[in-house]
C-alpha atoms as a PDB file:
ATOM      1  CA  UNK A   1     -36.089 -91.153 -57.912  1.00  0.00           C
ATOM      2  CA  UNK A   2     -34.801 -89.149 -54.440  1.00  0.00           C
ATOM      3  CA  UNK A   3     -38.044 -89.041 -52.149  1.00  0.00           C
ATOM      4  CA  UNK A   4     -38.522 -85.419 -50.432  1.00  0.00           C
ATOM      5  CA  UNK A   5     -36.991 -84.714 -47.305  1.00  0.00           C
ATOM      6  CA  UNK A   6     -39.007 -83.308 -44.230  1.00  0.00           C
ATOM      7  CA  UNK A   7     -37.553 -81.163 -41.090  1.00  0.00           C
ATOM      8  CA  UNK A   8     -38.109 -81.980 -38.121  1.00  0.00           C
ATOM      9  CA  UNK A   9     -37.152 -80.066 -35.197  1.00  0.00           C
ATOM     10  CA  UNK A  10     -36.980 -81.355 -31.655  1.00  0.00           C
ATOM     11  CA  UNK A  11     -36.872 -78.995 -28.863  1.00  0.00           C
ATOM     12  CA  UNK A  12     -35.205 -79.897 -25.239  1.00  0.00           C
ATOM     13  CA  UNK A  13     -34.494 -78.032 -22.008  1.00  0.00           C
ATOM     14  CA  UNK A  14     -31.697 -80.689 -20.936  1.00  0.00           C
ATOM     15  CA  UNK A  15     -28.381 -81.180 -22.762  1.00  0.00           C
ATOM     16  CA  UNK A  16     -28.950 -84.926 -21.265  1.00  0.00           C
ATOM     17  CA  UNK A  17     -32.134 -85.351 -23.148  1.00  0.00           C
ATOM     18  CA  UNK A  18     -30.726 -84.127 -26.602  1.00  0.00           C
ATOM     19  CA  UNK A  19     -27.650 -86.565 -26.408  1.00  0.00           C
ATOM     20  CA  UNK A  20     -30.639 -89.376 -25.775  1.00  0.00           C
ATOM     21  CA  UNK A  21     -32.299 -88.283 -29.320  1.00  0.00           C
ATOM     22  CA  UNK A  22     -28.734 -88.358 -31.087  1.00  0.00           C
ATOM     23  CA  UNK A  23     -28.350 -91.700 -29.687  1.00  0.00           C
ATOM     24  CA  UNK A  24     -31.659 -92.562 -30.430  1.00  0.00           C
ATOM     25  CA  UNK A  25     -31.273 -91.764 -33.795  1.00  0.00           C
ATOM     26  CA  UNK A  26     -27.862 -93.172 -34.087  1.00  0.00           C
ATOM     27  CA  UNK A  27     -29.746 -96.525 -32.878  1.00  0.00           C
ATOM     28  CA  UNK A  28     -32.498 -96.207 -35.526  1.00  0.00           C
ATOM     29  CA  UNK A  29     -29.982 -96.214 -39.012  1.00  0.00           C
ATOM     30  CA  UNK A  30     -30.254 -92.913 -39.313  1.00  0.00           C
ATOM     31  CA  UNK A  31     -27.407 -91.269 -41.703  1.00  0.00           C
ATOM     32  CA  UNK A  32     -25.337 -88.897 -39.296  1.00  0.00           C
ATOM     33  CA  UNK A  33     -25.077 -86.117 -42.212  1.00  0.00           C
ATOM     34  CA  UNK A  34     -28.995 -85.823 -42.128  1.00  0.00           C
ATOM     35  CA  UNK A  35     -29.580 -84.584 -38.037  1.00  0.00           C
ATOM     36  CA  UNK A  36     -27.577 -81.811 -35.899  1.00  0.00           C
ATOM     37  CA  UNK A  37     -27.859 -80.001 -32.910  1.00  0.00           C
ATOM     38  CA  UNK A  38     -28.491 -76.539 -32.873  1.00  0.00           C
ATOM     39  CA  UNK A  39     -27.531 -74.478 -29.882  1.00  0.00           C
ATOM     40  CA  UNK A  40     -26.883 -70.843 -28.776  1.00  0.00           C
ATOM     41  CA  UNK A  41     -24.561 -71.876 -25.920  1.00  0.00           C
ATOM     42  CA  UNK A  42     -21.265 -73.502 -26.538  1.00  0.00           C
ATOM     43  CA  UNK A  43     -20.537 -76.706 -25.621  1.00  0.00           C
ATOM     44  CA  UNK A  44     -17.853 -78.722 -27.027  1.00  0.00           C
ATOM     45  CA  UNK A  45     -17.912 -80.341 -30.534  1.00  0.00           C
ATOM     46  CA  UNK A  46     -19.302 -83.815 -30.124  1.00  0.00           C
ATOM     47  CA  UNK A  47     -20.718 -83.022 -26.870  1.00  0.00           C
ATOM     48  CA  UNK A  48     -24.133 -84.439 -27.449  1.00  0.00           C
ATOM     49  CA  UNK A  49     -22.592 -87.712 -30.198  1.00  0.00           C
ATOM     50  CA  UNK A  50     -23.458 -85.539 -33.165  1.00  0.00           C
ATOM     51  CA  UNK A  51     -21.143 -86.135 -36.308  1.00  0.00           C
ATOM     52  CA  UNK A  52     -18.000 -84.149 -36.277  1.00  0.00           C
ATOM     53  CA  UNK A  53     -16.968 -83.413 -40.299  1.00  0.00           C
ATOM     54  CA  UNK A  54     -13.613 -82.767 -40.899  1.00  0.00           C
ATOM     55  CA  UNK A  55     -12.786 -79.151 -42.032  1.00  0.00           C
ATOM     56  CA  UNK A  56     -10.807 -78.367 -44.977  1.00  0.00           C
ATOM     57  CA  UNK A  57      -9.822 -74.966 -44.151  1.00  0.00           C
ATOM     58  CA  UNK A  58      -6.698 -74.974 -44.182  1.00  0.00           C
ATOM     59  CA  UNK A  59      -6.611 -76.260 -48.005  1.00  0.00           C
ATOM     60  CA  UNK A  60      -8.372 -72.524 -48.988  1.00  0.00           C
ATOM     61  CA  UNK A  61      -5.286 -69.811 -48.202  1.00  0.00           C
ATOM     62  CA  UNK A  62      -2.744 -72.641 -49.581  1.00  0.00           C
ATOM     63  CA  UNK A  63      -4.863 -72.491 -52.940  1.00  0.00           C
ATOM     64  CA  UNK A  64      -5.209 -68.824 -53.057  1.00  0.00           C
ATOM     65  CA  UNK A  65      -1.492 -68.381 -52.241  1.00  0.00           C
ATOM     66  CA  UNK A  66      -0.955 -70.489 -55.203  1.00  0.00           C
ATOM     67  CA  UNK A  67      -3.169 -68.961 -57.638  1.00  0.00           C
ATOM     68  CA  UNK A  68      -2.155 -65.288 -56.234  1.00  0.00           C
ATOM     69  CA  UNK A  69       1.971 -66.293 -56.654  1.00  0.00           C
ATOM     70  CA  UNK A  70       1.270 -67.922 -60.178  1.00  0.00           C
ATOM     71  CA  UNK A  71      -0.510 -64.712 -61.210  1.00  0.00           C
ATOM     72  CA  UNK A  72       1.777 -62.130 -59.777  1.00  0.00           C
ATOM     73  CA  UNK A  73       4.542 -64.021 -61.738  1.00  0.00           C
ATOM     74  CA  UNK A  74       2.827 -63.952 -64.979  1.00  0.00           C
ATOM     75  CA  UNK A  75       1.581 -60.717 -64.259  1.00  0.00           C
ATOM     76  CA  UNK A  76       4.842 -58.722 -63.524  1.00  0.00           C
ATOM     77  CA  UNK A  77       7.196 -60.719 -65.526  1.00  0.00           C
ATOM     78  CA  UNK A  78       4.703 -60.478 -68.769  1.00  0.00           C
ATOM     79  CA  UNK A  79       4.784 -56.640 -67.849  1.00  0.00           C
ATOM     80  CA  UNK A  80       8.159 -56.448 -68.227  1.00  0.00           C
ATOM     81  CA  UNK A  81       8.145 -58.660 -70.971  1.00  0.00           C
ATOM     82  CA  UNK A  82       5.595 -56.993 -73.316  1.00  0.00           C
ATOM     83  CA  UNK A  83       7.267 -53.197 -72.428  1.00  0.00           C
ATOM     84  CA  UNK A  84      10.891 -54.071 -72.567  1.00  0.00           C
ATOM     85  CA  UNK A  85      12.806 -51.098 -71.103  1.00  0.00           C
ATOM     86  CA  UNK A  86      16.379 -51.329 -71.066  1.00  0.00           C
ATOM     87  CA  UNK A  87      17.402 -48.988 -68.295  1.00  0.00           C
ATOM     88  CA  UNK A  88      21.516 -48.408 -67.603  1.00  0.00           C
ATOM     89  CA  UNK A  89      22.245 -51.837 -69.247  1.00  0.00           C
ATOM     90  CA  UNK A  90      20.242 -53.483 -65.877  1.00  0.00           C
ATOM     91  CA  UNK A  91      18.604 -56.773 -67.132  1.00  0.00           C
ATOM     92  CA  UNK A  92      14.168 -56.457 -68.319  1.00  0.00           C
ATOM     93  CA  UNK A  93      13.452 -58.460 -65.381  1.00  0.00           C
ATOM     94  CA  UNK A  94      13.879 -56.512 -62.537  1.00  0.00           C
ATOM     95  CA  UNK A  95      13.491 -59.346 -59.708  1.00  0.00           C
ATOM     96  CA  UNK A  96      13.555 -56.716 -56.272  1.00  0.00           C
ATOM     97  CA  UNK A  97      10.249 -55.053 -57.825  1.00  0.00           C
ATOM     98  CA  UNK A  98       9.192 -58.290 -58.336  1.00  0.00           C
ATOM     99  CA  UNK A  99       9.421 -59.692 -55.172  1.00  0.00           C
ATOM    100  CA  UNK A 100       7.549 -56.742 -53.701  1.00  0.00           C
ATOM    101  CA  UNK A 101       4.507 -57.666 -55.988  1.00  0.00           C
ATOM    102  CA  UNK A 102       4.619 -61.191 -55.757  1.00  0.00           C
ATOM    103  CA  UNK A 103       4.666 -61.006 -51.857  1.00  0.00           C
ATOM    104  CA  UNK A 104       1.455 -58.834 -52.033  1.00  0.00           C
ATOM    105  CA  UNK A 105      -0.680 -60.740 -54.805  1.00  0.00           C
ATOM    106  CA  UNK A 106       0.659 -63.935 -52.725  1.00  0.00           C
ATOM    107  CA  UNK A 107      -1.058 -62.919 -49.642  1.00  0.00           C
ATOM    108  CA  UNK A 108      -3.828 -60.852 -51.101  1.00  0.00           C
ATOM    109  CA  UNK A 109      -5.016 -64.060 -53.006  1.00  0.00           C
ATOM    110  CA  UNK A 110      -4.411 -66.200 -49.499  1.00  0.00           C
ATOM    111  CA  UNK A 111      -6.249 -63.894 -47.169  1.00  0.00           C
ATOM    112  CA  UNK A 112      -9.363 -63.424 -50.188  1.00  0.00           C
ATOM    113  CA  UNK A 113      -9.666 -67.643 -50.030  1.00  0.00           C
ATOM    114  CA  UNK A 114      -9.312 -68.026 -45.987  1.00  0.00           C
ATOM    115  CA  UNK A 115     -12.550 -65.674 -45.977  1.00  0.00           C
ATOM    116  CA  UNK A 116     -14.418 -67.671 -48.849  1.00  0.00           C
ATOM    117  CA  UNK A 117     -13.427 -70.794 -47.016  1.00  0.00           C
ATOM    118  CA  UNK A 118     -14.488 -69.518 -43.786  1.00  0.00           C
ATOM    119  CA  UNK A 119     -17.897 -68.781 -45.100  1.00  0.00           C
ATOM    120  CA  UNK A 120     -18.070 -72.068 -47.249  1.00  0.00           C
ATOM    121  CA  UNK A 121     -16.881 -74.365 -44.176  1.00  0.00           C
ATOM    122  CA  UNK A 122     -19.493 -72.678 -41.697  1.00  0.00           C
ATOM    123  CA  UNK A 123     -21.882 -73.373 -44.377  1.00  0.00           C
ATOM    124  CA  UNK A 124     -22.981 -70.137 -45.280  1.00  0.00           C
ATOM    125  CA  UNK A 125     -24.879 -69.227 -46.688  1.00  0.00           C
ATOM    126  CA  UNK A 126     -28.031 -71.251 -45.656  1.00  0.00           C
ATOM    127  CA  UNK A 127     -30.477 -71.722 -47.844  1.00  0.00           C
ATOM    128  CA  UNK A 128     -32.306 -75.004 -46.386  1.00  0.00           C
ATOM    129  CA  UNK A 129     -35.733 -74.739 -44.963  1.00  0.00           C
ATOM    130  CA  UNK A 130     -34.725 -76.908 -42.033  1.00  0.00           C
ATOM    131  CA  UNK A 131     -37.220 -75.791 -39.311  1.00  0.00           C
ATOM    132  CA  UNK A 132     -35.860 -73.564 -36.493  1.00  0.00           C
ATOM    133  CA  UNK A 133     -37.406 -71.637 -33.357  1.00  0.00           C
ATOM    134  CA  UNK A 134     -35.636 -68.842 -31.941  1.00  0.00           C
ATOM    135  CA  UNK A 135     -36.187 -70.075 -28.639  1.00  0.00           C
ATOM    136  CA  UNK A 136     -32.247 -72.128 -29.127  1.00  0.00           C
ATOM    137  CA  UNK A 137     -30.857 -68.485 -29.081  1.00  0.00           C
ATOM    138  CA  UNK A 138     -33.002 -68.200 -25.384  1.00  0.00           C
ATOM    139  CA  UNK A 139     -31.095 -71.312 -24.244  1.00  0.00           C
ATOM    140  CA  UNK A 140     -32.861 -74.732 -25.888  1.00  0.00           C
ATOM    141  CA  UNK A 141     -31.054 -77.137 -27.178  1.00  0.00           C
ATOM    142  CA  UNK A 142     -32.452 -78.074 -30.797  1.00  0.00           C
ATOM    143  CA  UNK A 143     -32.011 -82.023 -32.757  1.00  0.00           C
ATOM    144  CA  UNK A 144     -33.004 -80.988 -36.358  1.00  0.00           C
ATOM    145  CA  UNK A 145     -33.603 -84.160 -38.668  1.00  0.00           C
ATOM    146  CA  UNK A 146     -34.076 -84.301 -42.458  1.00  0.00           C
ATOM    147  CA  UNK A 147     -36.086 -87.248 -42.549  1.00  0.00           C
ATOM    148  CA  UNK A 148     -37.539 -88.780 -46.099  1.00  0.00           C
ATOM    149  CA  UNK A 149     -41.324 -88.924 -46.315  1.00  0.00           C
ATOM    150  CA  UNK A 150     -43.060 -91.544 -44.498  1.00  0.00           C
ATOM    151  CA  UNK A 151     -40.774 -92.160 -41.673  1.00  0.00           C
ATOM    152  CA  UNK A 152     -42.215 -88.491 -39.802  1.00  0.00           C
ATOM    153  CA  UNK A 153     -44.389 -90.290 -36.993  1.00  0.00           C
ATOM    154  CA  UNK A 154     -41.206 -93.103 -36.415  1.00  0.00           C
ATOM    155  CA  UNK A 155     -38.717 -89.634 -35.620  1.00  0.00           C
ATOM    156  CA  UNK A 156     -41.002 -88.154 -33.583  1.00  0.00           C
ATOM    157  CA  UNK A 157     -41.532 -91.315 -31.643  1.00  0.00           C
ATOM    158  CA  UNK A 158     -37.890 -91.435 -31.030  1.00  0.00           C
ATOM    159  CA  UNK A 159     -37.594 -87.117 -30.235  1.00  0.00           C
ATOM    160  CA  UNK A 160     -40.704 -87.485 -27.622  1.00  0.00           C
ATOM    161  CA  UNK A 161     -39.369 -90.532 -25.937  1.00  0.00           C
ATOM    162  CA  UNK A 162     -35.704 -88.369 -25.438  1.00  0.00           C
ATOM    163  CA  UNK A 163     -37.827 -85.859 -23.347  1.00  0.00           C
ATOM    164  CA  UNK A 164     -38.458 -83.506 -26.368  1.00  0.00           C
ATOM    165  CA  UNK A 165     -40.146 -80.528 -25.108  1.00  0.00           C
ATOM    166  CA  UNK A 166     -42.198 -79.553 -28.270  1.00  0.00           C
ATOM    167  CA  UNK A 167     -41.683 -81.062 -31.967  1.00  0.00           C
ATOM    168  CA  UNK A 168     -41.716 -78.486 -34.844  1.00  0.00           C
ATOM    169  CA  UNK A 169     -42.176 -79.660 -38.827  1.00  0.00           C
ATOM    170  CA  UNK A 170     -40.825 -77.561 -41.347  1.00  0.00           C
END
């Protein structure tokens, strides 16, 4: 049986001191998918040790471009197909009109799974109940850990000896 998961939320004033809590955790076993930092200023990705996950972005348009090609193929050659129209002796397939459509449903398809990638890679939406405080978007830097029951006071320990400002339970 998986035990419950608490959020904890450590608050700092000094990019320094929330490097020290990633390290600290780091140090005490803790699973790098289960803390981040949260920030409103940019700093560069790994900045304070956090784990970096590799994106799959770029796997989203080359899927929809797939699925959008296959489908304008069935779609306009099936067309064609089911309605055959002999026009001047020219062959049912008309391949020029075909291109046209293909191109579109190609790129239509691409374009539809970049933005559902997008969203799904920035992991939205967000429907955790990690805590927060919108003092990060007033310049603190946040460590947010999903800790399992029982091991709350041991985090702390290890957020209020990296300098943490305040310590917030979710």
């Amino acid at each position: 049986m998986a035990m419950s998961k608490v959020s904890i939320l450590g608050l700092y004033e000094d990019p320094e001191d929330g490097a020290r809590a990633m390290d600290g955790l780091h140090r005490a076993g803790m699973d790098p998918n289960d803390f981040d930092v949260l920030t409103g200023t940019p700093y560069p990705e790994g900045a304070f040790g956090e784990h970096v996950p590799q994106h799959r972005l770029f796997r989203f348009p080359l899927f929809g471009a797939m699925i959008g090609f296959t489908l304008a193929i069935l779609f306009t050659a099936g067309t064609q197909l089911a309605w055959p129209i002999v026009t001047g002796g020219k062959p049912i397939l008309a391949i020029p009109a075909m291109l046209i459509i293909t191109y579109e449903m190609t790129m239509l398809f691409a374009v539809i799974m970049t933005v559902v990638g997008i969203l799904l890679e920035s992991r939205l939406p967000n429907f955790s109940t990690s805590a927060y405080d919108t003092r990060i978007t007033e310049g603190l830097i946040g460590v947010v850990v999903a800790v399992e029951a029982g091991r709350e006071e041991e985090i702390e320990g290890i957020l209020r000896g990296a300098g943490a400002m305040e310590i917030i339970r979710a």
